[in-house]
Protein backbone atom coordinates (compact mmCIF):
# COMPACT_ATOMS: atom_id res chain seq x y z
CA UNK A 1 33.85 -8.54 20.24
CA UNK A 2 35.59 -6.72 17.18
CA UNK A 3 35.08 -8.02 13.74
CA UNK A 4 38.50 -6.86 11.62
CA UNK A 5 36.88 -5.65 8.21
CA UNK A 6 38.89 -5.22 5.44
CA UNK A 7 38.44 -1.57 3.09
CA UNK A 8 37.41 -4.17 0.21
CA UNK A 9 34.82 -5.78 1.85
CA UNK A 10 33.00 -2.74 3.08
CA UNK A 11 32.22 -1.20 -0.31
CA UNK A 12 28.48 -2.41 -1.49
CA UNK A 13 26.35 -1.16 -4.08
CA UNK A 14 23.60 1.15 -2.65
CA UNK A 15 20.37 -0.25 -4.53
CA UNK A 16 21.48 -4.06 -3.32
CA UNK A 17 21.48 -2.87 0.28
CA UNK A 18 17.62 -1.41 -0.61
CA UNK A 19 15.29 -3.71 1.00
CA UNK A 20 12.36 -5.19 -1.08
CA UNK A 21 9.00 -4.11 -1.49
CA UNK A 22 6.20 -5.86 -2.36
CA UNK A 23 5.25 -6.15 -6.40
CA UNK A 24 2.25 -3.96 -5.76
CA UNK A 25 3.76 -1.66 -3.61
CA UNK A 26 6.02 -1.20 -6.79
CA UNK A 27 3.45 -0.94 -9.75
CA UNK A 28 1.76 1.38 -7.42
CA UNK A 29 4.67 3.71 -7.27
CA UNK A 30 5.62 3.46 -10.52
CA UNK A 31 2.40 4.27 -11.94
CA UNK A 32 2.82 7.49 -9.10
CA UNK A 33 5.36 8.28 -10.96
CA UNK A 34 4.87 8.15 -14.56
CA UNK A 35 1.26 8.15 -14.80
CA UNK A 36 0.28 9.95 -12.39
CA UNK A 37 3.31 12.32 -12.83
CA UNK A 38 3.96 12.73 -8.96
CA UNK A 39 6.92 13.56 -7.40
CA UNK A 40 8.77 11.16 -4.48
CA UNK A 41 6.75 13.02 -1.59
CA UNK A 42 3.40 12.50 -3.08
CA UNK A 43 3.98 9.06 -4.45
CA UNK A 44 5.09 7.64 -1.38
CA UNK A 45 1.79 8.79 0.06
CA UNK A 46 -0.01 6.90 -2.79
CA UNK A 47 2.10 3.93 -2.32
CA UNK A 48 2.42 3.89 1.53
CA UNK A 49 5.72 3.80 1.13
CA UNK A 50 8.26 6.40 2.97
CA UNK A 51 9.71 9.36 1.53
CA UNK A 52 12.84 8.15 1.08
CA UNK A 53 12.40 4.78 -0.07
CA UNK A 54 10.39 6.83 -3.00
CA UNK A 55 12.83 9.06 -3.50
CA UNK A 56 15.38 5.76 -4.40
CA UNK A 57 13.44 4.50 -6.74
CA UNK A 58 12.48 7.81 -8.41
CA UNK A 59 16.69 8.02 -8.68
CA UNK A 60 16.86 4.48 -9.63
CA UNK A 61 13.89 4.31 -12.21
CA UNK A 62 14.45 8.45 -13.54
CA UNK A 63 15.80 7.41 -16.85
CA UNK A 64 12.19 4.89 -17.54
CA UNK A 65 10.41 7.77 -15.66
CA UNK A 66 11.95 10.54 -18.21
CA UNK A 67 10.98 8.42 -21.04
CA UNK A 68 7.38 7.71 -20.35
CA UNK A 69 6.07 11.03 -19.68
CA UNK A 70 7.78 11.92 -22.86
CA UNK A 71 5.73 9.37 -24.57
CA UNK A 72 2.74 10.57 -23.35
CA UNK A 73 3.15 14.05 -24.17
CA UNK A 74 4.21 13.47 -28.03
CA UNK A 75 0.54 12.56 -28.99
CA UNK A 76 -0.48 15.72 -27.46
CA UNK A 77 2.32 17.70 -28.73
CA UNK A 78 1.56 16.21 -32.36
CA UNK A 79 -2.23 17.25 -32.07
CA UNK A 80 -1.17 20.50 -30.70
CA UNK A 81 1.06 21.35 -34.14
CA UNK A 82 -1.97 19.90 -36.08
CA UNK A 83 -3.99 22.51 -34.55
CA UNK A 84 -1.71 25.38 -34.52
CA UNK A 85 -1.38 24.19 -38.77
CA UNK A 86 -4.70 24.70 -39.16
CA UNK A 87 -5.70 27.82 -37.48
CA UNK A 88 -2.90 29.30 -39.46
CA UNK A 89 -4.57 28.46 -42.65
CA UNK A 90 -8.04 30.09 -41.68
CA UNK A 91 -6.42 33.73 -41.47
């Protein structure tokens, strides 16, 4: 049996053809991720999830990822300035 496929018809987008994970398979990964600041490999351990099903969502998710550790780090970037600021006053 031969199924004639038109060019048009074979193009899909690659995160529809992803299949679906649990919810809590997916907060646990993201939280991997960004608070946890793991790579794919060792998320996908966390989650229980495989390597490459971590490593699409770390591709799919990098621009939220990128944001939230940057978010995290300004409070300690801030305190780090205050502290540099004051040292410099002592001498």
């Amino acid at each position: 049996m031969t199924i004639e496929v038109e060019p048009s018809q074979v193009v899909l987008d690659y995160y529809l053809c992803m299949p679906g994970l649990p919810k809590a398979k997916l907060d646990l990964l993201k939280q991997a991720f960004i608070a946890d600041s793991m790579g794919p490999g060792d998320a996908a351990k966390k989650a229980g999830v495989t390597y490459a099903t971590a490593n699409r969502y770390y591709e799919k998710w990098s621009e939220e990822i990128r944001k939230a550790r940057e978010q995290q780090l300004v409070p300690q970037f801030e305190a780090s300035i205050r502290k540099l600021g004051k040292k410099g006053r002592r001498r």
